[in-house]
C-alpha atoms as a PDB file:
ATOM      1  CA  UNK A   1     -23.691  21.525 -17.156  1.00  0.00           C
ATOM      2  CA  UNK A   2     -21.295  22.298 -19.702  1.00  0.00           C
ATOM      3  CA  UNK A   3     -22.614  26.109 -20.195  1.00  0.00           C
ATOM      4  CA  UNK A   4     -21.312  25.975 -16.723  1.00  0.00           C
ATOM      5  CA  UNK A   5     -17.750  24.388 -17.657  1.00  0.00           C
ATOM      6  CA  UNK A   6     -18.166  21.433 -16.264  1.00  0.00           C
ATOM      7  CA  UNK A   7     -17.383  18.735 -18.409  1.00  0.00           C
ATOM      8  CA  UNK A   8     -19.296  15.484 -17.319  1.00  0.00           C
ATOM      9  CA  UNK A   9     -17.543  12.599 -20.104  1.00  0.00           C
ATOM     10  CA  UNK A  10     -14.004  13.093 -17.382  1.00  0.00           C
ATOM     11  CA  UNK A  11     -16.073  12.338 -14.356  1.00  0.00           C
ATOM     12  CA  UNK A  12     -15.312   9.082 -12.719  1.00  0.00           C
ATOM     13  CA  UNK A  13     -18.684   7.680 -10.679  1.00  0.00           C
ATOM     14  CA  UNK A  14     -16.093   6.401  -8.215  1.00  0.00           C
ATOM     15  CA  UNK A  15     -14.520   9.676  -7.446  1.00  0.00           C
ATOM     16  CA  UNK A  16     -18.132  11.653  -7.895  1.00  0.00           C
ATOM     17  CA  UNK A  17     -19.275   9.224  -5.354  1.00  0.00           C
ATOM     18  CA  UNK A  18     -17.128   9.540  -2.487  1.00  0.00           C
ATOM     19  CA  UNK A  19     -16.952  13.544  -2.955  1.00  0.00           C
ATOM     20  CA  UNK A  20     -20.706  13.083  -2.295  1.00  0.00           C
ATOM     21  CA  UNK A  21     -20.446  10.711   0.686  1.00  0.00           C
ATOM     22  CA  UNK A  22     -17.768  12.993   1.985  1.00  0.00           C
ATOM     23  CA  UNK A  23     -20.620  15.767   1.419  1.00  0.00           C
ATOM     24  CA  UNK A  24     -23.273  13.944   3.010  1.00  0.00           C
ATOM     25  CA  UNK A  25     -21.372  13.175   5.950  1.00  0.00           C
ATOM     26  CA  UNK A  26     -20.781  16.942   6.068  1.00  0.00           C
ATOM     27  CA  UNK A  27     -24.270  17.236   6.282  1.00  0.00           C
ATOM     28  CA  UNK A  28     -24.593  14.711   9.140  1.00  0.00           C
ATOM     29  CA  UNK A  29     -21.537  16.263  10.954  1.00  0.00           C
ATOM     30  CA  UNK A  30     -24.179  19.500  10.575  1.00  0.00           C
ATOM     31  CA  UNK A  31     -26.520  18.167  13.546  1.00  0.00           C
ATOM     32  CA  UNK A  32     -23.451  18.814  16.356  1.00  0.00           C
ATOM     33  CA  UNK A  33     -23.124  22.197  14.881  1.00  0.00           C
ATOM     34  CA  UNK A  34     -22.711  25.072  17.900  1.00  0.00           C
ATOM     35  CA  UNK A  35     -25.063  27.204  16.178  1.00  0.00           C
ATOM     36  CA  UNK A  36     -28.693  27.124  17.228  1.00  0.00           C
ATOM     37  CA  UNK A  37     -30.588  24.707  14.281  1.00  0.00           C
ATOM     38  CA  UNK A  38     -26.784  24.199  12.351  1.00  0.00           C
ATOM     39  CA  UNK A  39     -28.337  26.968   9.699  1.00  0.00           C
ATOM     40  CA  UNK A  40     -25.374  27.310   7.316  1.00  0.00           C
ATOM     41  CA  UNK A  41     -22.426  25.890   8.987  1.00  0.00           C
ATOM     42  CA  UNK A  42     -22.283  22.761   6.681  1.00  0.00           C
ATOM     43  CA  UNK A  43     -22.129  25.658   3.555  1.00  0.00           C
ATOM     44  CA  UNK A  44     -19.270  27.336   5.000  1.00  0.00           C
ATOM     45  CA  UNK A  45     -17.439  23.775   5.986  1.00  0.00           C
ATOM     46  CA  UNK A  46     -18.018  22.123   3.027  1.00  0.00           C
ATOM     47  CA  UNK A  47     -16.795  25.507   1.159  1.00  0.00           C
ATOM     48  CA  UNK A  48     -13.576  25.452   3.246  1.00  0.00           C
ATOM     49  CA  UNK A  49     -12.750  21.583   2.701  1.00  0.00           C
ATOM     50  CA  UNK A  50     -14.174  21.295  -1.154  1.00  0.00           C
ATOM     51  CA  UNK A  51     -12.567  24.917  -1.425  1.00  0.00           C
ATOM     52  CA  UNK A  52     -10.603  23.681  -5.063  1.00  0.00           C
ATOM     53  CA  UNK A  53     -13.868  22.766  -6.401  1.00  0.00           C
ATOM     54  CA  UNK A  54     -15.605  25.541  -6.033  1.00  0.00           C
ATOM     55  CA  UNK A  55     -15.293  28.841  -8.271  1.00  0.00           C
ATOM     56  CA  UNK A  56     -17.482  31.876  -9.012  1.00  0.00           C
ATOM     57  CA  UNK A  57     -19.902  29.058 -11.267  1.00  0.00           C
ATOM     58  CA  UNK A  58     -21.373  27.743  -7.697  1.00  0.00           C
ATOM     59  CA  UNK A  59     -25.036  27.113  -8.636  1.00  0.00           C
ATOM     60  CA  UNK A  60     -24.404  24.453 -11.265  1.00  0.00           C
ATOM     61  CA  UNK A  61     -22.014  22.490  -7.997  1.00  0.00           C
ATOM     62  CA  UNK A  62     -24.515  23.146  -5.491  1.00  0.00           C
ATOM     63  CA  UNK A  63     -27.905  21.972  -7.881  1.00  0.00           C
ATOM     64  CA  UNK A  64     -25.751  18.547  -8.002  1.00  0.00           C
ATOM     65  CA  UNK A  65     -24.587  18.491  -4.026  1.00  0.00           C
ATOM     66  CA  UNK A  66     -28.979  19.175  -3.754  1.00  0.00           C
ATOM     67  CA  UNK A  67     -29.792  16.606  -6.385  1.00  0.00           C
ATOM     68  CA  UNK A  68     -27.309  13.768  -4.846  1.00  0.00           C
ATOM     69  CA  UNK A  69     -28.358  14.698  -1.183  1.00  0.00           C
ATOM     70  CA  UNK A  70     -31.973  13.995  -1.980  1.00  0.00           C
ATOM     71  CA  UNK A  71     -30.951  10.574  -3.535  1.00  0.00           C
ATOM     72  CA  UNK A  72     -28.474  10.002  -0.622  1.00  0.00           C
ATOM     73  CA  UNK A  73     -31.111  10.882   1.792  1.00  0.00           C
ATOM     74  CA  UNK A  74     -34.623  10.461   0.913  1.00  0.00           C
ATOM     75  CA  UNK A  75     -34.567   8.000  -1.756  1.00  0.00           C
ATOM     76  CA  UNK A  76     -31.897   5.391  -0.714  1.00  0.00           C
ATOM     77  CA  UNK A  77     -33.322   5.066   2.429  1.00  0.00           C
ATOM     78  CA  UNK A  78     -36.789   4.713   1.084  1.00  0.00           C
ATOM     79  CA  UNK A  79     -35.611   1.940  -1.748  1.00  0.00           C
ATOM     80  CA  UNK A  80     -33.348  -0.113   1.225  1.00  0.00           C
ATOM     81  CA  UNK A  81     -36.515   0.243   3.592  1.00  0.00           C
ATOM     82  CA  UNK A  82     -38.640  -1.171   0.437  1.00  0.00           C
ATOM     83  CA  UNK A  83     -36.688  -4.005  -0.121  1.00  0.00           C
ATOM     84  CA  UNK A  84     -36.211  -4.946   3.316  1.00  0.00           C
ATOM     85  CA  UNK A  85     -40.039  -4.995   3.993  1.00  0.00           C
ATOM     86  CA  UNK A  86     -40.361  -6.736   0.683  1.00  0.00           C
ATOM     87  CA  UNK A  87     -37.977  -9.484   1.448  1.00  0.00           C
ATOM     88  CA  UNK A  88     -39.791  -9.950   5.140  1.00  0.00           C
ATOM     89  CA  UNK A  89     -43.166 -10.066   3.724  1.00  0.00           C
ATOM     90  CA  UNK A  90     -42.572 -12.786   0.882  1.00  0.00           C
ATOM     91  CA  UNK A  91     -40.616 -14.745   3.858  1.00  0.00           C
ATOM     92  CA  UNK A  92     -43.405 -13.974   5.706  1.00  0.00           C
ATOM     93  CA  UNK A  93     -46.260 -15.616   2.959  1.00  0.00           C
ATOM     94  CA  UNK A  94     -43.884 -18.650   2.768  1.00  0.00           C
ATOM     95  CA  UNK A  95     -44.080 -19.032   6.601  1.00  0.00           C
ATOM     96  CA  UNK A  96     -47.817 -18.735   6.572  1.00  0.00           C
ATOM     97  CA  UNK A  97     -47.664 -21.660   3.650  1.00  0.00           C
ATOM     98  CA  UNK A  98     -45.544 -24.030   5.198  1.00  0.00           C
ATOM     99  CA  UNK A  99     -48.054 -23.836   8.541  1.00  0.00           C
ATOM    100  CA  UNK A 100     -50.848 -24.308   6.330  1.00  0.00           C
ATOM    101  CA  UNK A 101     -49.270 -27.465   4.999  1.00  0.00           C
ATOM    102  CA  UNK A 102     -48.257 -28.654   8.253  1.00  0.00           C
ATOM    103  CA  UNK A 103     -52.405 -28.143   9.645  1.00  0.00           C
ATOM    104  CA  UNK A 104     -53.133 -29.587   6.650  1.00  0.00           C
ATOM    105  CA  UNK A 105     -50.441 -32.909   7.698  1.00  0.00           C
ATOM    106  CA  UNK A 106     -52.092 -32.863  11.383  1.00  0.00           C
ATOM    107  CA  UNK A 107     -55.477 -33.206  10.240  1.00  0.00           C
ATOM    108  CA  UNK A 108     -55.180 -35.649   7.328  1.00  0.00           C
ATOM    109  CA  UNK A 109     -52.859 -38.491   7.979  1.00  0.00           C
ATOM    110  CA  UNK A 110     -52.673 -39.651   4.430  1.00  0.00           C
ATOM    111  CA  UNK A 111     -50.934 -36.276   3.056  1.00  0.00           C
ATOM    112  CA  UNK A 112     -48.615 -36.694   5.907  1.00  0.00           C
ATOM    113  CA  UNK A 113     -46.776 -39.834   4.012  1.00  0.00           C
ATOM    114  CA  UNK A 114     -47.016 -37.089   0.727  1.00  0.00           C
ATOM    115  CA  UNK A 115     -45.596 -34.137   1.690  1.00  0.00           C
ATOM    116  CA  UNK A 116     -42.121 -34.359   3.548  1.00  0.00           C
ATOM    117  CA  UNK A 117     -41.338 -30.271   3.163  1.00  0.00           C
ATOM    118  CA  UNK A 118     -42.888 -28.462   5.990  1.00  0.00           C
ATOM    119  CA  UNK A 119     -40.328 -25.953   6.531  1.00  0.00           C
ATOM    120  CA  UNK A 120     -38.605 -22.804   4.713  1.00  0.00           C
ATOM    121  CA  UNK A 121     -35.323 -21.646   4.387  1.00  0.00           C
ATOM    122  CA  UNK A 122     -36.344 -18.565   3.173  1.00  0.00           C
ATOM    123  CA  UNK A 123     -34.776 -15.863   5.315  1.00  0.00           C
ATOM    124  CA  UNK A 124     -31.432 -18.122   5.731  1.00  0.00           C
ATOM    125  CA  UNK A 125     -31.313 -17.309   1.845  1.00  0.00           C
ATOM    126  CA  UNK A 126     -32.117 -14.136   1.763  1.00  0.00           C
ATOM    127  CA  UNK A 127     -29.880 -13.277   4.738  1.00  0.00           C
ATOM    128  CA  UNK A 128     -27.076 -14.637   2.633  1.00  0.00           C
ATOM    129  CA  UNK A 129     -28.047 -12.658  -0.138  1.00  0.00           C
ATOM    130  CA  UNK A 130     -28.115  -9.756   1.530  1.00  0.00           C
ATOM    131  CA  UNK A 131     -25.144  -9.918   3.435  1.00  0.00           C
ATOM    132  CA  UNK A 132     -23.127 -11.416  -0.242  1.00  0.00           C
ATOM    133  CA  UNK A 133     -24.964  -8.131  -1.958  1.00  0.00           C
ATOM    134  CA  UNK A 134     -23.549  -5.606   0.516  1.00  0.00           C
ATOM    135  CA  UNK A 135     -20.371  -7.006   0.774  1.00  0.00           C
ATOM    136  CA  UNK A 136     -19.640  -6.585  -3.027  1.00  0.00           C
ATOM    137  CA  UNK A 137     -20.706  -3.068  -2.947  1.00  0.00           C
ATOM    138  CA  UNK A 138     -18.586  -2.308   0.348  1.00  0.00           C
ATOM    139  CA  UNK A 139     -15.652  -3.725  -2.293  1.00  0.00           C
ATOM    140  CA  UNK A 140     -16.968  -2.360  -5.329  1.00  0.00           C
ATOM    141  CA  UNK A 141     -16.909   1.465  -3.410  1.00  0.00           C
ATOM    142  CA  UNK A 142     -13.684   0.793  -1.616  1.00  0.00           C
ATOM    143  CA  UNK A 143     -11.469  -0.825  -4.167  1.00  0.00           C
ATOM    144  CA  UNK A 144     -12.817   0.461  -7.405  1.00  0.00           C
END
């Protein structure tokens, strides 16, 4: 990167991060292109509105807008998917518990007077968590 004059220790994550957001949604804004398939338009556009980035060094920009588009769209997705399905299935095993415990109550009368939890609050939890961990990086992104 710096063979290509790019010095990375003056780049702020903040400002590298919405001049890839504003690149991705480029890329999105791509799919109501005119042109048959979009082929190309989102170069020229994002050419003509990132025009004072850009100078004759373009391969060293463009490896980076490739690099952050595959993490923007292939592997954020995938990780957000991941966690989503990983937060349903352990709600999920603590569902199948708790209805375990309450057979378990039904058919012996003794545990009943034992065991007073027969419920989870699992996904009321985690839907708090969720929501209180996207919230601070909606506010982290926007008022950093």
């Amino acid at each position: 990167m710096e063979k290509g004059g790019f010095n990375l220790k003056n780049l702020s994550f903040i400002h590298y991060l919405k001049f890839i957001s504003g690149f991705t949604i480029l890329q999105i804004s791509n799919n109501l292109s005119p042109s048959p398939g979009g082929v190309g338009s989102v170069d020229v556009i994002t050419k003509l509105i990132f025009q004072s980035f850009f100078n004759e060094k373009t391969t060293i920009t463009l490896d980076i807008f490739n690099f952050a588009n595959r993490i923007y769209t292939w592997f954020l997705p995938y990780f957000i998917s991941a966690l989503g399905i990983l937060t349903v299935w352990i709600g999920e095993k603590r569902i199948d518990y708790y209805q375990q415990i309450r057979q378990t109550m039904k058919n012996n009368s003794i545990l009943n007077l034992e065991l007073k939890k027969q419920n989870t609050n699992f996904f009321k939890y985690a839907l708090f968590f969720w929501t209180l961990v996207i919230f601070s990086l909606i506010l982290f992104i926007f008022l950093h």
